[in-house]
C-alpha atoms as a PDB file:
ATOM      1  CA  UNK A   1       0.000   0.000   0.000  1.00  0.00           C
ATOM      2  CA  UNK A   2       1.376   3.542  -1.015  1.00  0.00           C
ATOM      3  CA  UNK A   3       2.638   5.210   1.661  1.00  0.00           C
ATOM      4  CA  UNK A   4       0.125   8.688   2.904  1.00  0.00           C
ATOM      5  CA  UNK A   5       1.186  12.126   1.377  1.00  0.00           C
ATOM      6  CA  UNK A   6       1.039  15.688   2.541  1.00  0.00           C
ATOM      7  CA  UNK A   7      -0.915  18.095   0.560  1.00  0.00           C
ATOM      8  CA  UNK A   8       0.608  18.984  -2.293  1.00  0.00           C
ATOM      9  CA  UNK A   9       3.204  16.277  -2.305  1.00  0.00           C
ATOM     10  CA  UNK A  10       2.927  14.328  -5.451  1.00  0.00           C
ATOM     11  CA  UNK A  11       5.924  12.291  -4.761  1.00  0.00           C
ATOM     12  CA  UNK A  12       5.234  10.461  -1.799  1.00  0.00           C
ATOM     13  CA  UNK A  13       7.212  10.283   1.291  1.00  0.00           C
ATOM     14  CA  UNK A  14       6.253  10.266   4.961  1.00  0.00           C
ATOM     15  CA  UNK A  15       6.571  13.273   6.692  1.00  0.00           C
ATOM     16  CA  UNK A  16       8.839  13.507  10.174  1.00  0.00           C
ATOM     17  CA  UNK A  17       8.976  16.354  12.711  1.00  0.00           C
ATOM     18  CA  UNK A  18      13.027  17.279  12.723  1.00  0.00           C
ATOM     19  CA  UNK A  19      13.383  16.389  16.723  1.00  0.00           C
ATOM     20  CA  UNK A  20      15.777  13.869  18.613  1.00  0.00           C
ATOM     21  CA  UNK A  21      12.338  11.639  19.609  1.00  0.00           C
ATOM     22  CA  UNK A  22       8.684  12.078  19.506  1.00  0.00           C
ATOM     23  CA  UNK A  23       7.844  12.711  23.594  1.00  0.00           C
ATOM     24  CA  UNK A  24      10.960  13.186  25.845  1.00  0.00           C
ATOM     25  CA  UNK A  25      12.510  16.502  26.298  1.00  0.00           C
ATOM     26  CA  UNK A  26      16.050  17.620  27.175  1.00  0.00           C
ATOM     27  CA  UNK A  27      16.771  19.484  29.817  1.00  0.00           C
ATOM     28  CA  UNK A  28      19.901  21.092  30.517  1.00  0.00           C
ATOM     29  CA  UNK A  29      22.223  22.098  33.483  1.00  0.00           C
ATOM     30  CA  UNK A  30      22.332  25.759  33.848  1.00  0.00           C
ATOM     31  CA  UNK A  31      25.654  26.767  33.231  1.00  0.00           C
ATOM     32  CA  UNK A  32      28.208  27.876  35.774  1.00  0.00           C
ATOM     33  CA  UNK A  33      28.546  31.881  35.849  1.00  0.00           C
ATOM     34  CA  UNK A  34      26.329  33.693  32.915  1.00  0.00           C
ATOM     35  CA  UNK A  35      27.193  35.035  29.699  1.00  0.00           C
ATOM     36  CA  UNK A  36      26.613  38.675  28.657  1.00  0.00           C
ATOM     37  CA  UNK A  37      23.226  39.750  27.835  1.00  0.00           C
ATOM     38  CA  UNK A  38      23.252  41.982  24.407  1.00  0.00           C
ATOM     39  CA  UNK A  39      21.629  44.805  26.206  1.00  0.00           C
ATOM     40  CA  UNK A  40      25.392  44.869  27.690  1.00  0.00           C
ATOM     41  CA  UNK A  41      27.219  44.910  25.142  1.00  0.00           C
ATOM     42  CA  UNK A  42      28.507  48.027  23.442  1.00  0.00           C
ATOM     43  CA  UNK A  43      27.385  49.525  20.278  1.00  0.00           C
ATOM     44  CA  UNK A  44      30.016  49.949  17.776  1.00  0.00           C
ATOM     45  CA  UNK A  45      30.572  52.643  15.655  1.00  0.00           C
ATOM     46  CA  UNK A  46      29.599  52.527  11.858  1.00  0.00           C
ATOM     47  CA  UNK A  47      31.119  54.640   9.279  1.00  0.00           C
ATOM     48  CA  UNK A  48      29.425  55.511   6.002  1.00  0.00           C
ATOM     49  CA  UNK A  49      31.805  55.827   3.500  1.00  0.00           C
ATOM     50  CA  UNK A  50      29.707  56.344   0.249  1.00  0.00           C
ATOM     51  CA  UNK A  51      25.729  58.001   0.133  1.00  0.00           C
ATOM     52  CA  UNK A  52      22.662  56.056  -0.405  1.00  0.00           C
ATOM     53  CA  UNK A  53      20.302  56.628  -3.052  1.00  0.00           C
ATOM     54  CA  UNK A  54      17.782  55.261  -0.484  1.00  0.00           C
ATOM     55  CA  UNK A  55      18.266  55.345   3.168  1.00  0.00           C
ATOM     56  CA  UNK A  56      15.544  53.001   3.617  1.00  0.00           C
ATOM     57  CA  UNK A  57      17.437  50.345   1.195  1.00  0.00           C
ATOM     58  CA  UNK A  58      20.116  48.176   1.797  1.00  0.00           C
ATOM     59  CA  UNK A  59      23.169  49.081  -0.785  1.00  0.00           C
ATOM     60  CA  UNK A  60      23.475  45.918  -3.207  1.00  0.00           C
ATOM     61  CA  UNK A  61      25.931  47.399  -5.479  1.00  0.00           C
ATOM     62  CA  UNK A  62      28.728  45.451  -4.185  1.00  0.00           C
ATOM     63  CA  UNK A  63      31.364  43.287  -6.675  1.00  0.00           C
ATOM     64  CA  UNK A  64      29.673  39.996  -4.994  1.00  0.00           C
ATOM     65  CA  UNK A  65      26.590  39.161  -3.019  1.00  0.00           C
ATOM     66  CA  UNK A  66      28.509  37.678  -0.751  1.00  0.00           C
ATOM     67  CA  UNK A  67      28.932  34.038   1.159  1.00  0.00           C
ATOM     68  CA  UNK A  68      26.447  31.755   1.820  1.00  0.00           C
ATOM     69  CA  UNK A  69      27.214  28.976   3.874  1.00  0.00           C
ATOM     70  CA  UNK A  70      25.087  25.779   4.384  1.00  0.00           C
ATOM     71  CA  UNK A  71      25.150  23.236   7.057  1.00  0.00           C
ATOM     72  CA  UNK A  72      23.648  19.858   5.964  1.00  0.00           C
ATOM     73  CA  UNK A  73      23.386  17.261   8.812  1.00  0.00           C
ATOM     74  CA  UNK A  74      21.689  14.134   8.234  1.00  0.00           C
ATOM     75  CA  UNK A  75      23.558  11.527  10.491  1.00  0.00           C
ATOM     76  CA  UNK A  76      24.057  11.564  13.967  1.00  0.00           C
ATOM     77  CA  UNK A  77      26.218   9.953  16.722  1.00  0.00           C
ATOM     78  CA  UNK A  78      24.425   7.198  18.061  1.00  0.00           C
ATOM     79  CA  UNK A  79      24.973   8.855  21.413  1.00  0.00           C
ATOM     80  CA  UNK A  80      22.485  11.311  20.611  1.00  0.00           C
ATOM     81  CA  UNK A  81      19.445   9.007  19.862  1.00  0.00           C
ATOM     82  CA  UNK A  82      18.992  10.663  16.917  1.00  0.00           C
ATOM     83  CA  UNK A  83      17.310   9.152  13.886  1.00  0.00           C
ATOM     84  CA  UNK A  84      18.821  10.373  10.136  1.00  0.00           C
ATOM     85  CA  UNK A  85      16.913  13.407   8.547  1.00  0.00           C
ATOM     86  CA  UNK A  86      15.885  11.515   5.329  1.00  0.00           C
ATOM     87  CA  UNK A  87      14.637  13.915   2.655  1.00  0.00           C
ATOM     88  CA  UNK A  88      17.528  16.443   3.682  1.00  0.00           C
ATOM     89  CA  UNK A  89      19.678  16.056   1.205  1.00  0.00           C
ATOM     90  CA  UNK A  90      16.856  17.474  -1.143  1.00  0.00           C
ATOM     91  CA  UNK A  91      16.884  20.546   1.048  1.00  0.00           C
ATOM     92  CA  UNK A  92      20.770  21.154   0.936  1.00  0.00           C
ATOM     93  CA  UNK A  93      21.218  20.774  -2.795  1.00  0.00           C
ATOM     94  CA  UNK A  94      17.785  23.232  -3.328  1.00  0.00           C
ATOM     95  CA  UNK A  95      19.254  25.459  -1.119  1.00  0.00           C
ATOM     96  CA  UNK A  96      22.493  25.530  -3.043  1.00  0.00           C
ATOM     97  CA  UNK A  97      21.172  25.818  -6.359  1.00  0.00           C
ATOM     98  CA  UNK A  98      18.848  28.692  -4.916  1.00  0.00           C
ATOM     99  CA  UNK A  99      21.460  30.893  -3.363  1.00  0.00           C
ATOM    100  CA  UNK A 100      24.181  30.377  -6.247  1.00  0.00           C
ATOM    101  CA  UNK A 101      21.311  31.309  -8.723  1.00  0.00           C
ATOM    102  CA  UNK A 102      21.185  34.408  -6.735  1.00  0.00           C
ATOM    103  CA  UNK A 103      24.631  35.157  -6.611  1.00  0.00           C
ATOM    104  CA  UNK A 104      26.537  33.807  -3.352  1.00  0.00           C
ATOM    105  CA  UNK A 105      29.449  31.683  -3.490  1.00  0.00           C
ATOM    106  CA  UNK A 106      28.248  29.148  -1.350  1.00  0.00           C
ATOM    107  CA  UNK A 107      30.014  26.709   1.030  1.00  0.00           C
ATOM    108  CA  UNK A 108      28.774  23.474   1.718  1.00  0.00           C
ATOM    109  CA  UNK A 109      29.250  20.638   4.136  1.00  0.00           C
ATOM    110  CA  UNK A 110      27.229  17.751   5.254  1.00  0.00           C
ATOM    111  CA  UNK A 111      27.534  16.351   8.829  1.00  0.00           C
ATOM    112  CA  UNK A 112      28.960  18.552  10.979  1.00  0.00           C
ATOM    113  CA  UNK A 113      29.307  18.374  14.719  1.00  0.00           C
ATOM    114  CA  UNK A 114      28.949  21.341  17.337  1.00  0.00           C
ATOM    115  CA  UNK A 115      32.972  21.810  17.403  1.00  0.00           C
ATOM    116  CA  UNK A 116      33.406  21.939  13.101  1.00  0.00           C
ATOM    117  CA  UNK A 117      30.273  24.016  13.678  1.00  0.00           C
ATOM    118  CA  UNK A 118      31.654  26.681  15.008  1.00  0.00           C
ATOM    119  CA  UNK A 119      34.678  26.370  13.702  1.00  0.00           C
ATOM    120  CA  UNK A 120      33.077  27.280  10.089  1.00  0.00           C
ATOM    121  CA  UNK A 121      31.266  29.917  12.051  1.00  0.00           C
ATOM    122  CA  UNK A 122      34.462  31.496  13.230  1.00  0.00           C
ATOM    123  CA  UNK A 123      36.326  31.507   9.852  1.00  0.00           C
ATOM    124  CA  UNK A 124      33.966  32.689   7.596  1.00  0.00           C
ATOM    125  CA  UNK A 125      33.165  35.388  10.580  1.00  0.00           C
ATOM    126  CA  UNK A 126      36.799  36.260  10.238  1.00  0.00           C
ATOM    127  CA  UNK A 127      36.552  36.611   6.438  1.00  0.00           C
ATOM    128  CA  UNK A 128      37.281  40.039   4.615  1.00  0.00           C
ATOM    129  CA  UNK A 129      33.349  41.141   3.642  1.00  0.00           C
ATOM    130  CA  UNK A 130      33.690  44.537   2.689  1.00  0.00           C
ATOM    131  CA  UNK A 131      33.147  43.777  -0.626  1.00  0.00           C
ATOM    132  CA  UNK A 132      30.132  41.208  -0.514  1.00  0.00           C
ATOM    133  CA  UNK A 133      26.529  43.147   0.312  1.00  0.00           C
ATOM    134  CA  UNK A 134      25.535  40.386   2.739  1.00  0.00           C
ATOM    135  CA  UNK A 135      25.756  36.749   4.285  1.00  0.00           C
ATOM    136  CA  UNK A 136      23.397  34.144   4.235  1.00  0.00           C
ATOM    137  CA  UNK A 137      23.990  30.999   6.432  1.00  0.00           C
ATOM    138  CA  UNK A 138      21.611  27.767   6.225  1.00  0.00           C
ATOM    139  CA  UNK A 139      21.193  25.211   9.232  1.00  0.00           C
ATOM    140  CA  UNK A 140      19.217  22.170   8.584  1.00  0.00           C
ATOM    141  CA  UNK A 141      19.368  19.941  11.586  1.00  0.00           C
ATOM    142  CA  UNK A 142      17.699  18.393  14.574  1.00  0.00           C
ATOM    143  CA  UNK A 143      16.627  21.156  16.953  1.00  0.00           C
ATOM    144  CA  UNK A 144      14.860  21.981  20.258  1.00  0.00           C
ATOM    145  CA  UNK A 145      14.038  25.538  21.615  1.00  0.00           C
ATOM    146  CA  UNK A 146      16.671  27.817  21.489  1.00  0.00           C
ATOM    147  CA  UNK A 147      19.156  25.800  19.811  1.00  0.00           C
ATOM    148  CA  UNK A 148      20.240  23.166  17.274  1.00  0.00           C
ATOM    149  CA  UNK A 149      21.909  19.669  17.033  1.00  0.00           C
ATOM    150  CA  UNK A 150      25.351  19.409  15.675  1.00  0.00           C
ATOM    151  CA  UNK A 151      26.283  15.672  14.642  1.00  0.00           C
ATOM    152  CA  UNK A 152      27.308  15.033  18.198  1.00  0.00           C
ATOM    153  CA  UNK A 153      25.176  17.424  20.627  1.00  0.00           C
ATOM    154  CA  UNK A 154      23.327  20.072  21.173  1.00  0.00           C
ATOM    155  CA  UNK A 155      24.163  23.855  21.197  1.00  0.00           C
ATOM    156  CA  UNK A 156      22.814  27.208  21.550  1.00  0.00           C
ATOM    157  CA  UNK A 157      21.982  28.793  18.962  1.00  0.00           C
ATOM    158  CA  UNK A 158      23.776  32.141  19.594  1.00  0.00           C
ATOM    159  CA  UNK A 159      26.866  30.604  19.853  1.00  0.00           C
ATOM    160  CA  UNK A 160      26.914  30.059  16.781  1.00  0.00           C
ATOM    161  CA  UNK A 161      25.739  33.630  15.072  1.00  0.00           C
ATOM    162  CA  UNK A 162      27.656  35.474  17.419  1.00  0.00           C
ATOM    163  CA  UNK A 163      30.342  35.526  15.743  1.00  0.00           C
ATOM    164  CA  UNK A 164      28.968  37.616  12.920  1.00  0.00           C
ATOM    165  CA  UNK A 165      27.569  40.086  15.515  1.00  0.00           C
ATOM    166  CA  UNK A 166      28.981  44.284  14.965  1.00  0.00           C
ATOM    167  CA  UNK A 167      31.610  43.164  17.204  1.00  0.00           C
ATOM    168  CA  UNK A 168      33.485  40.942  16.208  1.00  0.00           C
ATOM    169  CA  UNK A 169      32.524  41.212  12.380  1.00  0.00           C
ATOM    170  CA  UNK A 170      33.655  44.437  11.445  1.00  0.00           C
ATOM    171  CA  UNK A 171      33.111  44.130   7.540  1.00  0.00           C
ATOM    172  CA  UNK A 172      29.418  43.216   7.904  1.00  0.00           C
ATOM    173  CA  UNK A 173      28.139  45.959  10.205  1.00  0.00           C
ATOM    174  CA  UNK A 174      25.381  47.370   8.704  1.00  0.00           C
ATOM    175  CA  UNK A 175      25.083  44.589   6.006  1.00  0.00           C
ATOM    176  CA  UNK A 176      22.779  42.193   6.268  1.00  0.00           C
ATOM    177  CA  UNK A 177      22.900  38.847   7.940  1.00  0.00           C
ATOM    178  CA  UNK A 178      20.092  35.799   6.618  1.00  0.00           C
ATOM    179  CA  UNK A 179      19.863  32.907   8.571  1.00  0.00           C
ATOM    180  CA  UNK A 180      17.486  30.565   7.858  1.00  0.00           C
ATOM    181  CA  UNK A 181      17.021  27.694  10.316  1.00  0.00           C
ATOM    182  CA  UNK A 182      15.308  24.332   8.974  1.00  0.00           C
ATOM    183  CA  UNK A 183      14.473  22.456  12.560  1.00  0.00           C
ATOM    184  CA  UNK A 184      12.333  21.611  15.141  1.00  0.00           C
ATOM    185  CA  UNK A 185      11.747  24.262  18.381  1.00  0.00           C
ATOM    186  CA  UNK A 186      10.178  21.779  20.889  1.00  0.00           C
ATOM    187  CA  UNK A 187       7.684  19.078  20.889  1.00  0.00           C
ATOM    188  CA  UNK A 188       4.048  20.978  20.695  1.00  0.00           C
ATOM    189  CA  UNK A 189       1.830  19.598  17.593  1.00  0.00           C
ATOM    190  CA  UNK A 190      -0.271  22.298  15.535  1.00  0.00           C
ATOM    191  CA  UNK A 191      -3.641  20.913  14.793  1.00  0.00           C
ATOM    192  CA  UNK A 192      -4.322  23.876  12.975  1.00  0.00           C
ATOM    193  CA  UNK A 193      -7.954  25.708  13.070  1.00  0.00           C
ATOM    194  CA  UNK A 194     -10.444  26.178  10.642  1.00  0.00           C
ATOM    195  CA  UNK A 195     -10.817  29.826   8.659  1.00  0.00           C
ATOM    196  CA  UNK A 196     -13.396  31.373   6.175  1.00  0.00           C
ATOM    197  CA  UNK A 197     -11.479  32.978   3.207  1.00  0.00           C
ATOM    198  CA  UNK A 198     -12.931  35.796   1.180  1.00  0.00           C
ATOM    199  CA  UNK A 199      15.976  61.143  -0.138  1.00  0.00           C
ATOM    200  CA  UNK A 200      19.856  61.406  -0.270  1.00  0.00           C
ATOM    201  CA  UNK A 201      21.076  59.894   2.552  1.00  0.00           C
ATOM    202  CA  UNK A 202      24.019  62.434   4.309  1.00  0.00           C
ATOM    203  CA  UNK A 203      27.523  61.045   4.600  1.00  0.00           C
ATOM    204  CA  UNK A 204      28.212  60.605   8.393  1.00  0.00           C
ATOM    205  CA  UNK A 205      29.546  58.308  10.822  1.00  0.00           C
ATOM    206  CA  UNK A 206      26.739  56.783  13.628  1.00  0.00           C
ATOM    207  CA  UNK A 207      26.034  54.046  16.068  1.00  0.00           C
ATOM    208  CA  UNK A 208      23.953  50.988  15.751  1.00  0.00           C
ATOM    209  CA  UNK A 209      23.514  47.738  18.086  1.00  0.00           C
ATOM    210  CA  UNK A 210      25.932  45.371  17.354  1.00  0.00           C
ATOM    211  CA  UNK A 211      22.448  42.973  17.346  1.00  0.00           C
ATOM    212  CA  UNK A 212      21.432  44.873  14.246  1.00  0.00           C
ATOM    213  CA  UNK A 213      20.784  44.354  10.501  1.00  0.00           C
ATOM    214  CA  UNK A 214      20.018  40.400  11.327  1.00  0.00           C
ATOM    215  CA  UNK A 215      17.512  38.428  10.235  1.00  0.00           C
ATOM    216  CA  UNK A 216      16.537  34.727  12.164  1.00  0.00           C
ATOM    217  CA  UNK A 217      14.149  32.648   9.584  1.00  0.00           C
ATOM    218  CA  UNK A 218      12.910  29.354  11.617  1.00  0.00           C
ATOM    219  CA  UNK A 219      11.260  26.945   9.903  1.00  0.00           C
ATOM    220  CA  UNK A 220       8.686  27.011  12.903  1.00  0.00           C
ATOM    221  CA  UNK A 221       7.151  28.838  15.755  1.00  0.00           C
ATOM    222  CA  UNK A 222       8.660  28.264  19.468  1.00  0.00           C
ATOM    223  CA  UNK A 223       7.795  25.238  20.733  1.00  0.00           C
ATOM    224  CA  UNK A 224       6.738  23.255  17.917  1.00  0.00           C
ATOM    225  CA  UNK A 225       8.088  20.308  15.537  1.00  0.00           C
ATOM    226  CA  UNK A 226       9.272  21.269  12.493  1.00  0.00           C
ATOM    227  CA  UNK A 227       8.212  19.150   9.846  1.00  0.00           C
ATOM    228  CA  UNK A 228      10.315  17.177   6.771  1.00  0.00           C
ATOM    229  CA  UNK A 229       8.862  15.350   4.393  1.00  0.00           C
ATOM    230  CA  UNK A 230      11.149  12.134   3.510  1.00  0.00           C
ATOM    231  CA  UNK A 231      11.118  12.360  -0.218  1.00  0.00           C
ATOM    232  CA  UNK A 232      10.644  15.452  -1.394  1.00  0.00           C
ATOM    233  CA  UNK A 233      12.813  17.810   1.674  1.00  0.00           C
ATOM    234  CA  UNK A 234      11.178  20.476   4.553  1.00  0.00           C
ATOM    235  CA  UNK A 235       8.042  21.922   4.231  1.00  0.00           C
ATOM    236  CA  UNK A 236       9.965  25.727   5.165  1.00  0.00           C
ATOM    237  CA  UNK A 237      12.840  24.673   2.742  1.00  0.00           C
ATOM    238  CA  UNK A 238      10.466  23.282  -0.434  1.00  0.00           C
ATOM    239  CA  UNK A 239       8.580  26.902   0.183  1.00  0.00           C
ATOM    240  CA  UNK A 240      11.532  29.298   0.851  1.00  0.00           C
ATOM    241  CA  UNK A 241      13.491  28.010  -2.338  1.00  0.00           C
ATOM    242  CA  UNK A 242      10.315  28.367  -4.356  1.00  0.00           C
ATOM    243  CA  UNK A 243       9.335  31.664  -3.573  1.00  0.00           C
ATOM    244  CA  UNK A 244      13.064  32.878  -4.168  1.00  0.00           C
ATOM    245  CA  UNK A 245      13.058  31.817  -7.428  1.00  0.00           C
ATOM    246  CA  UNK A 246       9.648  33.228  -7.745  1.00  0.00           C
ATOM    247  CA  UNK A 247       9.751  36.692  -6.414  1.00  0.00           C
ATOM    248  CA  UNK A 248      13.315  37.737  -5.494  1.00  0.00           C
ATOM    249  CA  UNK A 249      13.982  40.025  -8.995  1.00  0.00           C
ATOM    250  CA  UNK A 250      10.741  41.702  -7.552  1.00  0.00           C
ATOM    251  CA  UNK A 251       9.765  41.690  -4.089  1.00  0.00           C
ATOM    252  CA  UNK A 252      11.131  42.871  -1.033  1.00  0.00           C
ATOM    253  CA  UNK A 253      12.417  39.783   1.355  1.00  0.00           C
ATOM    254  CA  UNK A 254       9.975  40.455   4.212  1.00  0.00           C
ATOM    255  CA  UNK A 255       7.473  40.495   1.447  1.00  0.00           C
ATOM    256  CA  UNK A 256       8.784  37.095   0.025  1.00  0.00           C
ATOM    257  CA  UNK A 257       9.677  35.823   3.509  1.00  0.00           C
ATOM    258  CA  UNK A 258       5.399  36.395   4.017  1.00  0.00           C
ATOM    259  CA  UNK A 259       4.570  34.450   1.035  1.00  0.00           C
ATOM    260  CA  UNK A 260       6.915  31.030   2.199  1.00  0.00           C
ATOM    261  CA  UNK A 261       4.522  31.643   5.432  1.00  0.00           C
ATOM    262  CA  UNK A 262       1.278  31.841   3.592  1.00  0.00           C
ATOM    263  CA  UNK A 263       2.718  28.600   1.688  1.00  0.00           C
ATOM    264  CA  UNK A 264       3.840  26.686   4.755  1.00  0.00           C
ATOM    265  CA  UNK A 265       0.657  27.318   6.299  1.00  0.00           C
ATOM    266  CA  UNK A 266      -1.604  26.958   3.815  1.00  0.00           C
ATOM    267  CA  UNK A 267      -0.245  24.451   1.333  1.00  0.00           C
ATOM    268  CA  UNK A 268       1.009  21.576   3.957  1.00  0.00           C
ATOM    269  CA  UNK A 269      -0.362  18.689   5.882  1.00  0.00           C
ATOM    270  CA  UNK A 270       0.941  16.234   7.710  1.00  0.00           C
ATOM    271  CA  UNK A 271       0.971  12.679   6.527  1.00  0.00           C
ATOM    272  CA  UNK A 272       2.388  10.258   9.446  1.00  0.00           C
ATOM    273  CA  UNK A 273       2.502   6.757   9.647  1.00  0.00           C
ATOM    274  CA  UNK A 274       2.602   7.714  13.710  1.00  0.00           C
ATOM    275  CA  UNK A 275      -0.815   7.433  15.410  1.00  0.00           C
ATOM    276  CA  UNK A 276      -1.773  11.539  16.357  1.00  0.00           C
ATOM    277  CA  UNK A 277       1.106  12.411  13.923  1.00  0.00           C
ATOM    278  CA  UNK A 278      -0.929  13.012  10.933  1.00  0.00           C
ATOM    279  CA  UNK A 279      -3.351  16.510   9.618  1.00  0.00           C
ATOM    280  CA  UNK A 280      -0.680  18.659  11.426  1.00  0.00           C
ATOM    281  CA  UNK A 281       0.310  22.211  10.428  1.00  0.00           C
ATOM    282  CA  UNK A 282       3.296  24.187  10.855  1.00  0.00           C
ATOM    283  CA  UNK A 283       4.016  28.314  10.216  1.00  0.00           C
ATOM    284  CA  UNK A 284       7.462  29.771  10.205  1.00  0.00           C
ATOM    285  CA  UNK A 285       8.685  32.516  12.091  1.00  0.00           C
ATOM    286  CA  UNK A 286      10.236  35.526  11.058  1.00  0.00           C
ATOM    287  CA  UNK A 287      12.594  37.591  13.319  1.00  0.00           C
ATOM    288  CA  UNK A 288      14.065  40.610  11.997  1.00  0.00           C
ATOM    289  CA  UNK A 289      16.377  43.019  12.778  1.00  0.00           C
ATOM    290  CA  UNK A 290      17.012  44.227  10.111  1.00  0.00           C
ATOM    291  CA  UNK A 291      17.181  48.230   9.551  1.00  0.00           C
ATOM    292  CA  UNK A 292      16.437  48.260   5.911  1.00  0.00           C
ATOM    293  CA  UNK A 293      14.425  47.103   3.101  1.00  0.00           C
ATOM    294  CA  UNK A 294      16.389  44.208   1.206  1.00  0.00           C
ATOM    295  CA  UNK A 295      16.083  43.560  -2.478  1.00  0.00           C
ATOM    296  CA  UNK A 296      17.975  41.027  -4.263  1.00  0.00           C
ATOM    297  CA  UNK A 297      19.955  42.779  -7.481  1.00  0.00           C
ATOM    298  CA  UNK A 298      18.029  42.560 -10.850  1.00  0.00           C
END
């Protein structure tokens, strides 16, 4: 008997929730001592060298677009009690099709544990940017609230985009910074709910949060699995690739970023072979700091 589809899927495929297990949930120690909160950290000092046709408009005119680095992990240790992410590997080479076609020179690497994480994190961090416009990185993992699954463990998820922060990573302040997150934020279950349809900027030097111009794409809202279809990749991937290619010589990316909702939301169902598993939903969630509106070159 075929296996059960999601809406929309014509391939087939059984769709998982991107979690270590269905029902238990990890707790950590708190750490000894505690980091420093952003609202203690100091702004640094930006310096615009060149004026803005817009000052509502990120500057694109850059040589490159800029790196785009993408973090495929699949396997896991079998200390983690992990299960693979079958249908990944559809996400990671969409992804990478997607972001060259827009211009990036992407990285990419499969399988990566928290250490090589970060490690990628810190180099490309350290890279000279002042001549890309921006930096997109992709995760596609296991995940629970607040962080993500390397091959080997969990981590927080600002230790890994801290690096990039105004900082540390001098040649991105005030360029933007796209990270889009394919995994799950907790165990909670979305059984969904029924709806009836019917000027010249002036040259000068300022200060901005060194939390600025950032933008944190999650496949789904706090709390909740995040699903991936076996066959044919993520339900937040499928959509965000698609609506690139459709929209980005035209629409802003909050705009576009609004549309992958609408198609999450709207266009997906779960199809489990799990008892309770099955007519789920799932929206993504948007946080943005960014300080600009972004258009893709055209």
């Amino acid at each position: 008997m075929a296996e059960p589809r999601s809406n929309g899927d014509r391939k087939g495929g059984e769709d998982k929730p991107d979690a270590i297990n269905f029902f238990a949930k990890r707790v950590d120690p708190e750490p000894a001592g505690s980091a420093k909160t952003s609202e203690e950290t100091d702004p640094v000092l930006v310096a615009s060298s060149t004026k803005a046709a817009d000052p509502f408009r990120y500057k694109m005119d850059y040589p490159c677009m800029g790196t785009c680095l993408i973090i495929n992990n699949k396997n896991f240790d079998r200390s983690t009690n992990m299960a693979a992410r079958n249908g990944t590997d559809v996400d990671g080479a969409t992804a990478l099709k997607t972001f060259a076609d827009l211009g990036y020179k992407v990285k990419f690497l499969n399988d990566q544990s928290v250490a090589q994480m970060k490690q990628l994190m810190i180099s490309v961090s350290q890279e000279d940017h002042s001549k890309s416009a921006s930096f997109v990185c992709v995760l596609l993992s296991h995940g629970e609230e607040g962080g993500i699954y390397g091959t080997d463990a969990f981590e927080k998820f600002e230790n890994f985009t801290k690096y990039f922060k105004g900082d540390r990573c001098k040649s991105l302040v005030g360029k933007p910074k796209l990270f889009f997150i394919q995994a799950c934020r907790g165990s909670d279950l979305d059984s969904g709910a029924t709806v009836e349809t019917d000027s010249v900027a002036v040259e000068k030097t300022e200060r901005i949060p060194v939390e600025a111009d950032f933008l944190y794409a999650y496949s789904t809202a706090p709390g909740y699995y995040s699903w991936r279809n076996t066959s044919n990749g993520s339900w937040f991937m499928q959509a965000l690739c698609e609506m690139l290619h459709q929209y980005s010589r035209e629409l802003e990316l909050m705009q576009i970023m609004t549309r992958v909702n609408r198609k999450v939301a709207t266009h997906f169902e779960s199809a489990s072979n799990l008892p309770g598993f099955s007519g789920k939903k799932q929206i993504p969630c948007i946080v943005s700091m960014l300080t600009k509106d972004f258009y893709f070159p055209a």
